[in-house]
PDB file of N, CA and C in Angstrom:
ATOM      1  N   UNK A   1       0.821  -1.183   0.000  1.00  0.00           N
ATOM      2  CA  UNK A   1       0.000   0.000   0.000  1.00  0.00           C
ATOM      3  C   UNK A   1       0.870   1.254   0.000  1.00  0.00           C
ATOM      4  N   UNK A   2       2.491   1.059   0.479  1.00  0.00           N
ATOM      5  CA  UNK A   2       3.111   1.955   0.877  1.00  0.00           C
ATOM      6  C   UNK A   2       3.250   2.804  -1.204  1.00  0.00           C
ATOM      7  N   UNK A   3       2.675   4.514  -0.830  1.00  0.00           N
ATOM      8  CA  UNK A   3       3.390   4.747  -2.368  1.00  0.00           C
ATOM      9  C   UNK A   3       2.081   4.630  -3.128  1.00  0.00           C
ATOM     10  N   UNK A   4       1.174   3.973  -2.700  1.00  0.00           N
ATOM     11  CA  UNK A   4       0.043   3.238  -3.474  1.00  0.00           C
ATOM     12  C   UNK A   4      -0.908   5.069  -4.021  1.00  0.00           C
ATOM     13  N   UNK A   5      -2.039   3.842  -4.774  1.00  0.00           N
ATOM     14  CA  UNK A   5      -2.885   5.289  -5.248  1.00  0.00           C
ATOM     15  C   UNK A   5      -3.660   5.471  -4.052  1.00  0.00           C
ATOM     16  N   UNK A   6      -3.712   4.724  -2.641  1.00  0.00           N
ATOM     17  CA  UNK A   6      -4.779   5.117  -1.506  1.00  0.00           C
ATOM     18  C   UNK A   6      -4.166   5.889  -0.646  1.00  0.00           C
ATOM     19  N   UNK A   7      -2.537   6.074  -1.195  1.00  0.00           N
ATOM     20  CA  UNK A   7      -1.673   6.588   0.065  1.00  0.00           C
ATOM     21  C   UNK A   7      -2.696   8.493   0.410  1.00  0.00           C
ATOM     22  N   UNK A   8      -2.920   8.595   1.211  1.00  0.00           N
ATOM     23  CA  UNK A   8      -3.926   9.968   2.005  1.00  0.00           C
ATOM     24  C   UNK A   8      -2.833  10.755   1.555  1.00  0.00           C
ATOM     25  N   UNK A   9      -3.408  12.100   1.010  1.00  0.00           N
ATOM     26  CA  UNK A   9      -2.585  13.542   0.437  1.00  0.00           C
ATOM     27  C   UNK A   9      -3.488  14.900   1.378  1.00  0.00           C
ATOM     28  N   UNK A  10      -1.719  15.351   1.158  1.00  0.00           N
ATOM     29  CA  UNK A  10      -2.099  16.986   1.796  1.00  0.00           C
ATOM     30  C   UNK A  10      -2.169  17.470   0.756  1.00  0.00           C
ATOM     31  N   UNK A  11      -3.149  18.984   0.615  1.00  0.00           N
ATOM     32  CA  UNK A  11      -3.510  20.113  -0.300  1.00  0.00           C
ATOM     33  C   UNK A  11      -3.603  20.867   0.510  1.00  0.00           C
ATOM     34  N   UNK A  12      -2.836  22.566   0.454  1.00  0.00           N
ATOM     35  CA  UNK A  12      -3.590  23.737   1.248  1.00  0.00           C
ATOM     36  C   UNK A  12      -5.066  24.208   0.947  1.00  0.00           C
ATOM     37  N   UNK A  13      -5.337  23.406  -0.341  1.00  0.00           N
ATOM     38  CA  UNK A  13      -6.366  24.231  -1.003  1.00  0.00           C
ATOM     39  C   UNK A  13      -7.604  23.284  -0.548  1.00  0.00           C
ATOM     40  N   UNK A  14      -7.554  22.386   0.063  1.00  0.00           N
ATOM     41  CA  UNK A  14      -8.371  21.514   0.225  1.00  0.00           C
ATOM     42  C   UNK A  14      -8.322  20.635   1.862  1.00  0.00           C
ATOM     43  N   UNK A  15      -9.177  21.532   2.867  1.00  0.00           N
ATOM     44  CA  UNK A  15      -9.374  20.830   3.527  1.00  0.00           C
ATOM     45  C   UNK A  15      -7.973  21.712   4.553  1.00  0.00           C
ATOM     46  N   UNK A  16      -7.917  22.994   4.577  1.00  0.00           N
ATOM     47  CA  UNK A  16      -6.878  23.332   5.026  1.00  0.00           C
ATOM     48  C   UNK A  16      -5.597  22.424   5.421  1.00  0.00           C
ATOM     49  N   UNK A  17      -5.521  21.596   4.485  1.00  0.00           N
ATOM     50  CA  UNK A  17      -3.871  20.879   4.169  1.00  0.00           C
ATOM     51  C   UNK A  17      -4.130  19.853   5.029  1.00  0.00           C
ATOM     52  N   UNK A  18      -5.229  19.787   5.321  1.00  0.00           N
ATOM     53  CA  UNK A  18      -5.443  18.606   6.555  1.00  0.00           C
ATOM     54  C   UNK A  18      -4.948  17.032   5.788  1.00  0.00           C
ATOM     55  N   UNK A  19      -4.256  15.838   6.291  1.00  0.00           N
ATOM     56  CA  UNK A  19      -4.366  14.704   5.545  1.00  0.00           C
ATOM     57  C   UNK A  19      -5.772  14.098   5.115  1.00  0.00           C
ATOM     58  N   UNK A  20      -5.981  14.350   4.126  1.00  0.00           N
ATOM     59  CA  UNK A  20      -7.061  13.574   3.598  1.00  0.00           C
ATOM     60  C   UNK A  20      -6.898  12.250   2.759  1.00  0.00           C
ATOM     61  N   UNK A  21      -8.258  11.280   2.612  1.00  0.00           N
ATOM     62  CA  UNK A  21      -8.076  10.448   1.891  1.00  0.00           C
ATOM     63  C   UNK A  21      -7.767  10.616   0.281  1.00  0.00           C
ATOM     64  N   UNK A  22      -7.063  10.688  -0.792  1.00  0.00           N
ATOM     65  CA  UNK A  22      -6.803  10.705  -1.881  1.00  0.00           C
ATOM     66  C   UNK A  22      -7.789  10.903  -2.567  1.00  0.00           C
ATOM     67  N   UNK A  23      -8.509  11.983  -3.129  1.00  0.00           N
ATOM     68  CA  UNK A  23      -9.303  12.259  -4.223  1.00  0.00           C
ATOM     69  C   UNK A  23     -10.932  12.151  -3.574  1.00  0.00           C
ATOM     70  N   UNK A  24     -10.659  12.617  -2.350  1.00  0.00           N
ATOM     71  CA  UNK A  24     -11.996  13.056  -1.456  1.00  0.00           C
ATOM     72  C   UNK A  24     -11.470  14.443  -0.535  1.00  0.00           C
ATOM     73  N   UNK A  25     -12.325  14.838   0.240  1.00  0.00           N
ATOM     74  CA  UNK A  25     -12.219  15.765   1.183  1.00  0.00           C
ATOM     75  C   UNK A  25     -12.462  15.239   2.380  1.00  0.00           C
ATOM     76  N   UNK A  26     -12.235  13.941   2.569  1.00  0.00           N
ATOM     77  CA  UNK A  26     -12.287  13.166   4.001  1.00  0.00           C
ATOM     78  C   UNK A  26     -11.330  12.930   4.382  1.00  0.00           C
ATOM     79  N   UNK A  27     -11.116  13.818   6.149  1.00  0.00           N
ATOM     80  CA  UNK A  27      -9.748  13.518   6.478  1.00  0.00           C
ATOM     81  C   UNK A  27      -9.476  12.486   7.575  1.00  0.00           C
ATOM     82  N   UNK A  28      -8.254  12.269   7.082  1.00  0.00           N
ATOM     83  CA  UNK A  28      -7.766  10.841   7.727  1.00  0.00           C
ATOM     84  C   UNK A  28      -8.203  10.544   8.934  1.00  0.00           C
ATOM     85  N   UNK A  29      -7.977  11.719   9.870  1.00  0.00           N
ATOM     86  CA  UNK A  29      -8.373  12.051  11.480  1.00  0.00           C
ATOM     87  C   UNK A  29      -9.827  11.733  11.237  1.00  0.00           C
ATOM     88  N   UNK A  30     -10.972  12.116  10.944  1.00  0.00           N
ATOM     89  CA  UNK A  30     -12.380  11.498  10.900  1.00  0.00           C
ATOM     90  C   UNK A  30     -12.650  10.543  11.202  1.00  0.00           C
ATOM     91  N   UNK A  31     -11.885   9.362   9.902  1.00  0.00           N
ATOM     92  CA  UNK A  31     -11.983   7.814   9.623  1.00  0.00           C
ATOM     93  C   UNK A  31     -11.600   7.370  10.789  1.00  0.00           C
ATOM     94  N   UNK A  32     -10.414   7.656  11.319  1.00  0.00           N
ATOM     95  CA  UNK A  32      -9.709   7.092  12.587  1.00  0.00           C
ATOM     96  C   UNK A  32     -10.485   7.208  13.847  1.00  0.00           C
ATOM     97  N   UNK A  33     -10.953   8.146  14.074  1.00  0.00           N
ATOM     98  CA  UNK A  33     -11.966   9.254  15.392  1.00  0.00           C
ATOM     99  C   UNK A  33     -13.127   7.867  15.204  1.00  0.00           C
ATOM    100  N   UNK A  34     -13.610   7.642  13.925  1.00  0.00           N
ATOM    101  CA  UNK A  34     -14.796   7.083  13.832  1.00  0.00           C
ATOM    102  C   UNK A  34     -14.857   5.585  14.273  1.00  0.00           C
ATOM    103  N   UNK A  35     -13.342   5.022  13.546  1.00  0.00           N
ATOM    104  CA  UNK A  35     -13.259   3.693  13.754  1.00  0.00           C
ATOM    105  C   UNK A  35     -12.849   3.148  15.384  1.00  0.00           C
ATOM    106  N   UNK A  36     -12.220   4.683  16.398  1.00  0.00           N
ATOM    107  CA  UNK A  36     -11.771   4.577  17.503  1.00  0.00           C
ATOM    108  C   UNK A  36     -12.894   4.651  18.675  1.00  0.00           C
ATOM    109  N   UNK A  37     -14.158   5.292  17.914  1.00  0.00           N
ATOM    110  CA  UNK A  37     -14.718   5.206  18.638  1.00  0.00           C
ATOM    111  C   UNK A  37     -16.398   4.147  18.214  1.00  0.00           C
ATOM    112  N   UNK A  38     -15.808   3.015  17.776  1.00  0.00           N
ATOM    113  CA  UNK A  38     -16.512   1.960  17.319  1.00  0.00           C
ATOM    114  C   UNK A  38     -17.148   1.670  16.348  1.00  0.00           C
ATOM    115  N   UNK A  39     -17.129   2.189  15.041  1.00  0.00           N
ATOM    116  CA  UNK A  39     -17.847   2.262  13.686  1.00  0.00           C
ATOM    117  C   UNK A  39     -16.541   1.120  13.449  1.00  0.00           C
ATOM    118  N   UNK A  40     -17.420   0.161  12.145  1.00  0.00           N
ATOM    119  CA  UNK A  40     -16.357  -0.621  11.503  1.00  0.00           C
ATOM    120  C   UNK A  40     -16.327  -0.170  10.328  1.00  0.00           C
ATOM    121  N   UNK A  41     -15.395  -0.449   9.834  1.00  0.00           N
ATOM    122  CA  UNK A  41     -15.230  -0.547   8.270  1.00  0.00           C
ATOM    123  C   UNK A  41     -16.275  -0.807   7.413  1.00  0.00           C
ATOM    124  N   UNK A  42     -16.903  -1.763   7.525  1.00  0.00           N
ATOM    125  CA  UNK A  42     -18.041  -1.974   6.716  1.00  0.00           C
ATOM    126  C   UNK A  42     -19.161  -1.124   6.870  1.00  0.00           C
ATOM    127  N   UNK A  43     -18.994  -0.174   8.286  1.00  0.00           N
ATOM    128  CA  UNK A  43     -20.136   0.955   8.501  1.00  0.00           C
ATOM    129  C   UNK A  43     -19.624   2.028   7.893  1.00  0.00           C
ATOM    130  N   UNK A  44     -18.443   2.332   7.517  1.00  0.00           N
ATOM    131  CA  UNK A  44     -17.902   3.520   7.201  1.00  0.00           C
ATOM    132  C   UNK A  44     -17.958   3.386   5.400  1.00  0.00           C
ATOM    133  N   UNK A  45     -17.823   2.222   4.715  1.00  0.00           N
ATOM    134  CA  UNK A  45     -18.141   2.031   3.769  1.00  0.00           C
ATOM    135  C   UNK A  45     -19.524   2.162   3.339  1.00  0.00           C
ATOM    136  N   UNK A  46     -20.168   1.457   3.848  1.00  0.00           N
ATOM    137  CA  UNK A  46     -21.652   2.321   4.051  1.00  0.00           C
ATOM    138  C   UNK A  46     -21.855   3.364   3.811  1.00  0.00           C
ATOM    139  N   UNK A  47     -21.254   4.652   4.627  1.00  0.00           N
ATOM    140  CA  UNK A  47     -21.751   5.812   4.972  1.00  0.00           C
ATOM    141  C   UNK A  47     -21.023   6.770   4.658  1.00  0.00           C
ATOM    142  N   UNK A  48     -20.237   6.147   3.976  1.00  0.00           N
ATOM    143  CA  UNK A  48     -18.988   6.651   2.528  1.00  0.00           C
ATOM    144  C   UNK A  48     -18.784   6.016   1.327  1.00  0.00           C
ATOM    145  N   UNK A  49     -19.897   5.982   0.678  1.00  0.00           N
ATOM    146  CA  UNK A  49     -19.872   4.673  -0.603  1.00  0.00           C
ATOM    147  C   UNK A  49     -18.778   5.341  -1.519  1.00  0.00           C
ATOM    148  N   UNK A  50     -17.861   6.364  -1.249  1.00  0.00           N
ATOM    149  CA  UNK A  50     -16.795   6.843  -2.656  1.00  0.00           C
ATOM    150  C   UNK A  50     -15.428   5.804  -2.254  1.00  0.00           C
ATOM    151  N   UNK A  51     -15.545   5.665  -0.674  1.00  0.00           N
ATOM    152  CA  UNK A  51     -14.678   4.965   0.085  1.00  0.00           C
ATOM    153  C   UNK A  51     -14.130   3.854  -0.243  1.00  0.00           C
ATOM    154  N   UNK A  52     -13.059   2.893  -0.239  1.00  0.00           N
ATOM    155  CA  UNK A  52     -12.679   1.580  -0.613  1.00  0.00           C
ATOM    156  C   UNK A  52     -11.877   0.939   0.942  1.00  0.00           C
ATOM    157  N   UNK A  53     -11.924   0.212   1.121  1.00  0.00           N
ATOM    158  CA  UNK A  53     -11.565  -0.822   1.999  1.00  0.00           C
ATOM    159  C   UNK A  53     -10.097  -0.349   2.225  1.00  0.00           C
ATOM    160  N   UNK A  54      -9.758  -0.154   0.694  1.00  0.00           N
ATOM    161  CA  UNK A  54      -7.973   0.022   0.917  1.00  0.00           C
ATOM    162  C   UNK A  54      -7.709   1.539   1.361  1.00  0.00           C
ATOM    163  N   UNK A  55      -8.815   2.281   1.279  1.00  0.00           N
ATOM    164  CA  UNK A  55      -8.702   4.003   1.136  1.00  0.00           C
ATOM    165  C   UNK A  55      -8.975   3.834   3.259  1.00  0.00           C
ATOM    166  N   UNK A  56      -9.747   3.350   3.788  1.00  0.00           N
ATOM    167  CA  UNK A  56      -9.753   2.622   5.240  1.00  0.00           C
ATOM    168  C   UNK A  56      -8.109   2.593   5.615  1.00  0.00           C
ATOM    169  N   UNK A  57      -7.726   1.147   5.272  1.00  0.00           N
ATOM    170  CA  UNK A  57      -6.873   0.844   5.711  1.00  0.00           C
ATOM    171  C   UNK A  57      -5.507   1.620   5.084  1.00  0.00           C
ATOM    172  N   UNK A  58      -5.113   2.267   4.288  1.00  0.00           N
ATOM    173  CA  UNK A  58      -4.508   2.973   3.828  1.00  0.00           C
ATOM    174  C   UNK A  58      -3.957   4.109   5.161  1.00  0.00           C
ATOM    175  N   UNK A  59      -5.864   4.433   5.910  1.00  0.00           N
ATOM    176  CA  UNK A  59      -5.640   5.524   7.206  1.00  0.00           C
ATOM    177  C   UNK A  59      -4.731   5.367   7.982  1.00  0.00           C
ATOM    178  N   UNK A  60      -5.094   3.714   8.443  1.00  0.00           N
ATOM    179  CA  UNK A  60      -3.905   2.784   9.954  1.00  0.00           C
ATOM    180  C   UNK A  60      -2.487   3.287   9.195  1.00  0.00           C
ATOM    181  N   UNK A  61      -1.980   2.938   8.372  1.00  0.00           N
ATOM    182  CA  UNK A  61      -0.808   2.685   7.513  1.00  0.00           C
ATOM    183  C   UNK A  61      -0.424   4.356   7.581  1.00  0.00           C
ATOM    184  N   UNK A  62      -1.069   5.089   7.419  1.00  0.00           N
ATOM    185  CA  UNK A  62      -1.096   6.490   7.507  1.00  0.00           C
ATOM    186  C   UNK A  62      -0.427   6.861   8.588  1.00  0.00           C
ATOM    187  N   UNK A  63      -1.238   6.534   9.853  1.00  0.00           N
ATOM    188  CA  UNK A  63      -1.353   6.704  11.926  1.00  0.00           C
ATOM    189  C   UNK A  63      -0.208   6.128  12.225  1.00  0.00           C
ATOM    190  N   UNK A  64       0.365   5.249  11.407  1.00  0.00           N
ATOM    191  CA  UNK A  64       1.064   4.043  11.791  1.00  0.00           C
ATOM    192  C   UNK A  64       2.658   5.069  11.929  1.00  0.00           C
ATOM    193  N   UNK A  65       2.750   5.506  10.471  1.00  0.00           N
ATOM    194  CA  UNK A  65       4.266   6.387  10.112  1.00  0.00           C
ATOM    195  C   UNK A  65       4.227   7.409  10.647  1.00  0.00           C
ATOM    196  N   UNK A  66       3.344   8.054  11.160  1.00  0.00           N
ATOM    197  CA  UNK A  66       3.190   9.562  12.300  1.00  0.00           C
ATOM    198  C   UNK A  66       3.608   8.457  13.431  1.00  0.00           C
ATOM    199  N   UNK A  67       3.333   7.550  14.017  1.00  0.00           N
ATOM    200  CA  UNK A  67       3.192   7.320  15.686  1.00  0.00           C
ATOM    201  C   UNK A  67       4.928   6.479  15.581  1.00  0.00           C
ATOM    202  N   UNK A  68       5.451   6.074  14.353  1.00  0.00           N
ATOM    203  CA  UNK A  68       6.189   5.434  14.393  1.00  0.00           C
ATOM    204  C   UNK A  68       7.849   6.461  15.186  1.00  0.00           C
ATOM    205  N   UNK A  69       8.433   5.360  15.783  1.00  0.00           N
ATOM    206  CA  UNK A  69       9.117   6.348  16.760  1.00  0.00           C
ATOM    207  C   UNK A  69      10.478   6.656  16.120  1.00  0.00           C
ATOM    208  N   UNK A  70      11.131   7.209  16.216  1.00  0.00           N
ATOM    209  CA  UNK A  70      13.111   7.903  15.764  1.00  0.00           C
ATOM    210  C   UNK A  70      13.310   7.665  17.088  1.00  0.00           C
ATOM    211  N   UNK A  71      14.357   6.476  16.841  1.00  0.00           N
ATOM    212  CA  UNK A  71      15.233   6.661  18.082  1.00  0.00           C
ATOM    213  C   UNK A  71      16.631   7.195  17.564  1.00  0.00           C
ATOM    214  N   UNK A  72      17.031   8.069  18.740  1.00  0.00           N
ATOM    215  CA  UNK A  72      18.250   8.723  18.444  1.00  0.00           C
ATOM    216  C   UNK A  72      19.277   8.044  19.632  1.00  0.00           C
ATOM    217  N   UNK A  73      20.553   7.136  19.091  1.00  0.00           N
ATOM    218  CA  UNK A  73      21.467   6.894  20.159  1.00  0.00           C
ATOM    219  C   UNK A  73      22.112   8.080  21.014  1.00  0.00           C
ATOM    220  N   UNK A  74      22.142   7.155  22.287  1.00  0.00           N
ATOM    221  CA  UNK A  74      22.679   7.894  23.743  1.00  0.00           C
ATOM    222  C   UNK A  74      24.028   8.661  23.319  1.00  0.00           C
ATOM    223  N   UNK A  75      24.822   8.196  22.791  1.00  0.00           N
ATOM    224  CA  UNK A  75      26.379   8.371  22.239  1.00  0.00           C
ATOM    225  C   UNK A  75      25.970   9.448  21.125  1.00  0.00           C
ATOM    226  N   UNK A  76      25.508  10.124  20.403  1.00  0.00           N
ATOM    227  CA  UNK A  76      24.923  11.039  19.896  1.00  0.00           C
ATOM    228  C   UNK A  76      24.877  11.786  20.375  1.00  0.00           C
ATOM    229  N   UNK A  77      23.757  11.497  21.499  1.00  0.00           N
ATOM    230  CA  UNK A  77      23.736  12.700  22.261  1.00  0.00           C
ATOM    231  C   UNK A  77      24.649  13.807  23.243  1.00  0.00           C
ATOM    232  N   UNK A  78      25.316  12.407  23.766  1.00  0.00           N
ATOM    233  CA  UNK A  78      26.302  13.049  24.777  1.00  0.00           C
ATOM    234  C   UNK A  78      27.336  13.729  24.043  1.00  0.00           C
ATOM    235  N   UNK A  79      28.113  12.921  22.073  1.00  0.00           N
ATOM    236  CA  UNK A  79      28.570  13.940  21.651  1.00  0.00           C
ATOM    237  C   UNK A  79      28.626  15.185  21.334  1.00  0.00           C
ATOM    238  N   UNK A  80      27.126  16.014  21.560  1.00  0.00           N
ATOM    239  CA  UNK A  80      26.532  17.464  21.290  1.00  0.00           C
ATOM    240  C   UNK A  80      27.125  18.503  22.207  1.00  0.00           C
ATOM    241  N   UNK A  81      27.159  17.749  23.872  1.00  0.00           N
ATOM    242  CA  UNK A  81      27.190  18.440  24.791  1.00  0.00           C
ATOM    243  C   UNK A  81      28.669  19.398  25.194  1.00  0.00           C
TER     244      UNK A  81
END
């Protein structure tokens, strides 16, 4: 999926640059808010018929590379000081 056509895009012009899903004005944060607070996939498809399963899961994959962590070694650091 990584790269894919579901990968979620920023626009300033759309959605004040918010991440949205690719070739909608639905932003990523919504889908996530919705699915976190108990809607499934198959309800959100529902109640987003432009939506695809992969344009869903595309979101996690999205949440996933924001939450994902940089570790910076100790020895790095102490060389700064």
């Amino acid at each position: 999926m990584e790269g894919g056509s579901h990968e979620p895009h920023r626009d300033p012009k759309i959605c004040h640059g918010e991440a949205c899903i690719k070739g909608t004005r639905t932003p990523v944060h919504l889908i996530l808010r919705m699915l976190a607070n108990g809607d499934t996939i198959d309800d959100l498809l529902r109640e987003y018929p432009s939506l695809t399963r992969d344009d869903i899961l595309a979101c996690f994959d999205y949440a996933a590379s924001l939450a994902e962590e940089q570790i910076t070694p100790i020895e790095a650091l102490s060389n700064e000081a």
